[in-house]
Protein backbone atom coordinates (compact mmCIF):
# COMPACT_ATOMS: atom_id res chain seq x y z
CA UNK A 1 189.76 77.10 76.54
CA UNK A 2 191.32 80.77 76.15
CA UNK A 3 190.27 83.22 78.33
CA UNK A 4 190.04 86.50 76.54
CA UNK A 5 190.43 90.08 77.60
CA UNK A 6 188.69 92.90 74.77
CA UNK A 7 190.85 96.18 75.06
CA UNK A 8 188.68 99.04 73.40
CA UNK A 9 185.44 99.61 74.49
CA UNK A 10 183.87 102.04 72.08
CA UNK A 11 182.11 101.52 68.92
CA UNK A 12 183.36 98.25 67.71
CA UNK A 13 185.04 96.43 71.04
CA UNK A 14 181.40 95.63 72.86
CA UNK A 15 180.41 93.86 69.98
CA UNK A 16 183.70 91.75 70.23
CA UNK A 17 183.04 91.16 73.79
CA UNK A 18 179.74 89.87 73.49
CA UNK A 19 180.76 87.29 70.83
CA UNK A 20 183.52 85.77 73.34
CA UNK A 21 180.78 85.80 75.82
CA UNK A 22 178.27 83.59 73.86
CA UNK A 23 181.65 81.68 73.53
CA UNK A 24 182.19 81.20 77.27
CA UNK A 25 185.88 82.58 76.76
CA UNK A 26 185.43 86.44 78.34
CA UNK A 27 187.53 86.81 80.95
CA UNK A 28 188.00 90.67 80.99
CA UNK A 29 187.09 94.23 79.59
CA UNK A 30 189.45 97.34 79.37
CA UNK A 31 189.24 101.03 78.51
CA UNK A 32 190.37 104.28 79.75
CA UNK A 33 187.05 105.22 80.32
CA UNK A 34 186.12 104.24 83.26
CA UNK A 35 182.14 104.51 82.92
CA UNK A 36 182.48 102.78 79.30
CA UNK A 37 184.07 100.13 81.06
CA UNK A 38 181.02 99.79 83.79
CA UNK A 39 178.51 100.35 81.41
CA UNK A 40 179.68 97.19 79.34
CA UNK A 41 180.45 94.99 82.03
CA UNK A 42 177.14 95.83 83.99
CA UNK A 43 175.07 94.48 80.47
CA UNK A 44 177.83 91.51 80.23
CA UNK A 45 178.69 90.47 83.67
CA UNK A 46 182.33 90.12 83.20
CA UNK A 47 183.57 91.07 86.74
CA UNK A 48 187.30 91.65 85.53
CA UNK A 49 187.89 94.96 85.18
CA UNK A 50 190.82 97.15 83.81
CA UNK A 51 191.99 100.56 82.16
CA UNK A 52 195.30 99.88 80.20
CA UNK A 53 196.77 96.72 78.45
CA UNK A 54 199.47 97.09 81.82
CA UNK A 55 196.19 96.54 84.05
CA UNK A 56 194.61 93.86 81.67
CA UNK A 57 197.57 91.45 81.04
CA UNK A 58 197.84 91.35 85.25
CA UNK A 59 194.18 89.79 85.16
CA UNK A 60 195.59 86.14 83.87
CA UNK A 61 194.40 86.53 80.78
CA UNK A 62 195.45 83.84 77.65
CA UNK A 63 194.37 85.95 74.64
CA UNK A 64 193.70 89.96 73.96
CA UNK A 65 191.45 91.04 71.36
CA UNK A 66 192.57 94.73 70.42
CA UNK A 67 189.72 97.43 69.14
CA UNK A 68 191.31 100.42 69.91
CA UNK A 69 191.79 103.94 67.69
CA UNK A 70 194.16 101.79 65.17
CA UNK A 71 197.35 104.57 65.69
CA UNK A 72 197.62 102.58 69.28
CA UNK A 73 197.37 98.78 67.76
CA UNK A 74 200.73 98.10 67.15
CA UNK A 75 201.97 99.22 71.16
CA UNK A 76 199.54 97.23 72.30
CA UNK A 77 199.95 94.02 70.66
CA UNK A 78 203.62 94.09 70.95
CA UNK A 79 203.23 94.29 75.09
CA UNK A 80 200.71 91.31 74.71
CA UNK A 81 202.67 89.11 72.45
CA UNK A 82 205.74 89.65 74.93
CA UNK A 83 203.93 88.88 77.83
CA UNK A 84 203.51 85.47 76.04
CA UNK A 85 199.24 85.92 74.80
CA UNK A 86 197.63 85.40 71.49
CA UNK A 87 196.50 88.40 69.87
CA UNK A 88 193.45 89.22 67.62
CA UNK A 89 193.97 92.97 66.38
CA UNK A 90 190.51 94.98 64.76
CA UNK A 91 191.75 96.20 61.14
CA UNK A 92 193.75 97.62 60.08
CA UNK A 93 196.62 95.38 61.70
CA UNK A 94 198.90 98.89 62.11
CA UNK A 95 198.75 102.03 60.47
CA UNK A 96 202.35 101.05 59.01
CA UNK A 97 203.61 98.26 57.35
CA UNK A 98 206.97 98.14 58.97
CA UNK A 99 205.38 97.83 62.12
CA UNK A 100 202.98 95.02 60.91
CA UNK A 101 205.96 93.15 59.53
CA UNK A 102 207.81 93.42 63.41
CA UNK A 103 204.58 92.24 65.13
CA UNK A 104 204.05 89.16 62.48
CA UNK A 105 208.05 88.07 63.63
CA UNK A 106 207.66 88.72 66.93
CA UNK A 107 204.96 86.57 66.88
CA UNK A 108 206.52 83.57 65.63
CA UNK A 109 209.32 84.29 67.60
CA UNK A 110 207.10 84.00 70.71
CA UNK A 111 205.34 81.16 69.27
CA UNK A 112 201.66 82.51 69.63
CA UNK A 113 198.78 83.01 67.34
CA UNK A 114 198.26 86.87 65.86
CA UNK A 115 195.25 87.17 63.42
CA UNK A 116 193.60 90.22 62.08
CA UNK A 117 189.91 90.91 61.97
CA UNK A 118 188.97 91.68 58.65
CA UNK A 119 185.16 90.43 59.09
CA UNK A 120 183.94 90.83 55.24
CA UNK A 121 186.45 87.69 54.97
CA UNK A 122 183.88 86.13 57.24
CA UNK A 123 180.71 86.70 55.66
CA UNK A 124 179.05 84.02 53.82
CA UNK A 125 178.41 85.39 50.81
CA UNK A 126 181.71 86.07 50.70
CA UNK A 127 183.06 82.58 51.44
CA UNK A 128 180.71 81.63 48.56
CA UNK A 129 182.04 83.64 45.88
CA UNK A 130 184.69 81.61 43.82
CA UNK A 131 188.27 82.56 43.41
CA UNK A 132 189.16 83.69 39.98
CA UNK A 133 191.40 81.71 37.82
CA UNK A 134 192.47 83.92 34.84
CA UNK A 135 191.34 86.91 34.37
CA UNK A 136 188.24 88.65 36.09
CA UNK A 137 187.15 91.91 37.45
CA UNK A 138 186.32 93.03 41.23
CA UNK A 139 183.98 95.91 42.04
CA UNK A 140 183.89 96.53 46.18
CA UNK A 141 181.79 99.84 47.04
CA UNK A 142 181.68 101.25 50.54
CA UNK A 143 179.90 103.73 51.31
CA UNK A 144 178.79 105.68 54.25
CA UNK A 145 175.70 108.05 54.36
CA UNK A 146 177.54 110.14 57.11
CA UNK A 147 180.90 109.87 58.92
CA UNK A 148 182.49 106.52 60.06
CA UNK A 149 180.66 104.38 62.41
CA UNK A 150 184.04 104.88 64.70
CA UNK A 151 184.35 108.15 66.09
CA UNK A 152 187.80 106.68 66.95
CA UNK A 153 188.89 105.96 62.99
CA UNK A 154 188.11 109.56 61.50
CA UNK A 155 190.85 108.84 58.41
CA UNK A 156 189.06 106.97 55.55
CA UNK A 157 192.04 105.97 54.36
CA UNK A 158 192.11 103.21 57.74
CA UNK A 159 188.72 103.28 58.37
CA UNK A 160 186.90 101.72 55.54
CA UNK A 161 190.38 101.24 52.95
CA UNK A 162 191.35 97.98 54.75
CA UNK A 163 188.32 96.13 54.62
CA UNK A 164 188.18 97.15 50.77
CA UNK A 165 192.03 95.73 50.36
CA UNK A 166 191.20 92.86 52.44
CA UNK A 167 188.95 91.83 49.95
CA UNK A 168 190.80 92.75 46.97
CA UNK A 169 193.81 90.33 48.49
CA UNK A 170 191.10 87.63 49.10
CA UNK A 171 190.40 87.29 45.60
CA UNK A 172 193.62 88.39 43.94
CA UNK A 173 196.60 86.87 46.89
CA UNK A 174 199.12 88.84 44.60
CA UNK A 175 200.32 92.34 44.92
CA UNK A 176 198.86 95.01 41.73
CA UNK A 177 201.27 95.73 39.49
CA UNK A 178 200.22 99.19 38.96
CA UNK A 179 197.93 101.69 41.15
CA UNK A 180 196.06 104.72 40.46
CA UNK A 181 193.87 106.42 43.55
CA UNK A 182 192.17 109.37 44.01
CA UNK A 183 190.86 111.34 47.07
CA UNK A 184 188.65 114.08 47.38
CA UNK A 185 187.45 114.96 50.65
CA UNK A 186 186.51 111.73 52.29
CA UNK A 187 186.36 109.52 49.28
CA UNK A 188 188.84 107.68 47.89
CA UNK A 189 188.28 105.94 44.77
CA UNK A 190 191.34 102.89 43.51
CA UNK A 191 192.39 100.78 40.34
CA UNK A 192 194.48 98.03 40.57
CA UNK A 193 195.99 96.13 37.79
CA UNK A 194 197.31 92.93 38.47
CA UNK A 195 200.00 90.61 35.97
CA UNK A 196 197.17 88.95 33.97
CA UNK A 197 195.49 92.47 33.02
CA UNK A 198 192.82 91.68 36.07
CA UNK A 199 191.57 94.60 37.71
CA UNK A 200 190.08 95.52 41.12
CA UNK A 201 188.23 98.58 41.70
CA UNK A 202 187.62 99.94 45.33
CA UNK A 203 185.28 103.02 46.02
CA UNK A 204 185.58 103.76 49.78
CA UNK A 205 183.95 107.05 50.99
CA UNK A 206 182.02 108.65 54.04
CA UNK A 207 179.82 111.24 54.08
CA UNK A 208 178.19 110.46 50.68
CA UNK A 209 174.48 111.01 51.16
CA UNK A 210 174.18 107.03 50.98
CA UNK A 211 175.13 103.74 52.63
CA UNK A 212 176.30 101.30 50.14
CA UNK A 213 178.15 97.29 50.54
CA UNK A 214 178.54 96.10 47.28
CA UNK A 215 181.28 93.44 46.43
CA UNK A 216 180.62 92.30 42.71
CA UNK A 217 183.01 89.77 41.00
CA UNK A 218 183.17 89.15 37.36
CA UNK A 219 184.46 86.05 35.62
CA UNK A 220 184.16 84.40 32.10
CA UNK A 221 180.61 84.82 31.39
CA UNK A 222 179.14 84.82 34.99
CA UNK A 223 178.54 88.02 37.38
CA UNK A 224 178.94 87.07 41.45
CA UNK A 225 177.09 89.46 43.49
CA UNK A 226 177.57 89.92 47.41
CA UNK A 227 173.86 90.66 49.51
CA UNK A 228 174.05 93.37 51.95
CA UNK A 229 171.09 93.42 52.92
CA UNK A 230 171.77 89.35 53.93
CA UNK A 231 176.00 89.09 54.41
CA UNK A 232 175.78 84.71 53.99
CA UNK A 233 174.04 85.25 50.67
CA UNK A 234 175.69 86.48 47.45
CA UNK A 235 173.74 86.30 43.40
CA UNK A 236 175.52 84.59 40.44
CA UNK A 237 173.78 85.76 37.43
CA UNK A 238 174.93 83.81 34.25
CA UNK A 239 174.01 85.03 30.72
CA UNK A 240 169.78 85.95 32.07
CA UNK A 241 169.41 83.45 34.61
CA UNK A 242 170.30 85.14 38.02
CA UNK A 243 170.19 82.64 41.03
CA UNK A 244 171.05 83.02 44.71
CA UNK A 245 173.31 80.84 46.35
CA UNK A 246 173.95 80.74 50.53
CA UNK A 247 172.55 80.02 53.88
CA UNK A 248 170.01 83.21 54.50
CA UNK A 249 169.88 84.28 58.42
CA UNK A 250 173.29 81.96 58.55
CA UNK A 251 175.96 82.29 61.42
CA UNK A 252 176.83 86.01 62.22
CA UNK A 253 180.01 87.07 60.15
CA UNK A 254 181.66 88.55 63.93
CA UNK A 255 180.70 85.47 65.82
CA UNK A 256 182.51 83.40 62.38
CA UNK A 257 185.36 85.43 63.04
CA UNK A 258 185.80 85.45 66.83
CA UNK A 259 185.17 81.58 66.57
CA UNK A 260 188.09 81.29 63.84
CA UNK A 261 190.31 83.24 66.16
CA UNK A 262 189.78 80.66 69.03
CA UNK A 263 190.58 77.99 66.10
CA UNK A 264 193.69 79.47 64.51
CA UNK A 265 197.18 78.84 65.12
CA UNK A 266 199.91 80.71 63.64
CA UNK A 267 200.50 84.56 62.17
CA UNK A 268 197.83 85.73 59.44
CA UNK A 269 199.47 86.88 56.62
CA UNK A 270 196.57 89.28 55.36
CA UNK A 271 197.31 91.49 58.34
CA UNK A 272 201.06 93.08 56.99
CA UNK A 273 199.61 92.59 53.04
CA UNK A 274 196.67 94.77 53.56
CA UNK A 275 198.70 97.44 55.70
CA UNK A 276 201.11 97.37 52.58
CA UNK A 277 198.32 97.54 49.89
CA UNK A 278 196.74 100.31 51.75
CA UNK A 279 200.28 101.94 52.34
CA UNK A 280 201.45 102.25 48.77
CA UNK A 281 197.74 103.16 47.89
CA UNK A 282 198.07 106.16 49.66
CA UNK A 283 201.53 107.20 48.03
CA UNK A 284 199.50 107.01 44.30
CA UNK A 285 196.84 109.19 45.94
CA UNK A 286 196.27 112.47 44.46
């Protein structure tokens, strides 16, 4: 059994930590806030305690799970994978593709496992959904009512962008052919065209007076519809009839994707394809 150390303690890393708790694999918490790191280990009971990835990787860990302000991800990771641990890295992977590309060979060069966490890959109503053959059409909306959950991921562009091209790679593995964005302010708003005349829309904004998940897939005569409100259930409406299809109150998309990351062996490609897509996204922004 691993035993993992979470590095990043603010909005998003807590949650991680508590998932590899219920696991039984926790072995240690980091920050550079030292009351952050307290706080969390006094509601989780950790007892290994650090402030830096220098401090953490002394504690005997096997594994570190990285949720960190994503501009420090790729330091990080590359300390870890040298020092001979698996690595699970929040999204995006880095904030630059050429950097993504050196962690993915480092990491087969060091033989360990590196995997992104792109959780909408992990919901259930997402696993659900069917993957086109031919051509089809992909909606993904989201939307926040005010700023970024993460006070640490203030940029749009790799706050909520990655989880939108992590999504648009799910369904369509190929890179678009052709790109048009648009930004204003805090919204960014993306067509992609792919070889067979598909097309993916992404609409990824905060600050927008509402909250919004919608992930809507259309092929041949039937209309696949992800359930926020419910992530392991999505709709499939087919000419009138509209029908649900999923587990409702199913297994929790994080703990699905902290389990996966104890299960998988080997680099994840989606990490360097979704810094890429969101890399030459921003280059057609205007």
């Amino acid at each position: 059994m691993k035993k993992v150390g979470v590095i990043g303690l603010g909005y998003w890393g807590p949650n991680l930590a508590r998932c590899f708790k219920e696991l039984g694999v926790l072995w240690a918490i980091a920050d550079q806030d030292e009351g952050r790191v307290y706080e969390v280990n006094e509601s989780l009971g950790v007892g290994n305690l650090a402030a830096d990835i220098g401090a953490l990787l002394a504690l005997d860990c096997d594994a570190i799970a990285i949720a960190t302000p994503p501009e420090t991800h790729f330091q990080i990771a590359r300390k870890a994978l040298e020092a001979g641990l698996d690595v699970f890295i929040e999204k995006p992977m880095t904030t630059s593709y050429v950097d993504a590309k050196f962690l993915a060979s480092e990491a087969l060069i060091q033989g360990r496992t590196l995997m992104v966490g792109h959780i909408y890959l992990h919901n259930g109503g997402i696993k659900r959904m069917p993957i086109p053959v031919g051509k089809a059409e992909l909606y993904v909306q989201l939307l926040n009512e005010k700023g970024s959950p993460s006070p640490s991921t203030k940029d749009i562009l790799w706050a909520g962008l990655p989880h939108a091209c992590s999504l648009a790679l799910h369904f369509f593995p190929d890179m678009p052919d052709w790109i048009e964005a648009e930004k204003e302010g805090e919204r960014i708003k993306v067509a992609l065209r792919y070889w067979n005349d598909s097309m993916v829309y992404l609409d990824v904004g905060d600050n927008t007076g509402r909250k919004l998940r919608r992930v809507e897939l259309d092929w041949g005569s039937s209309r696949y519809l992800f359930d926020p409100k419910d992530p392991n259930l999505c709709f499939l409406q087919s000419g009138i009839e509209v029908k649900s299809f999923g587990a409702a109150m199913g297994p929790e998309p994080l703990m699905e994707e902290c389990k996966a990351f104890l299960e998988y062996q080997g680099v994840d490609p989606m990490g360097p394809k979704v810094v890429k897509l969101v890399e030459d996204i921003i280059k057609e922004a205007v």
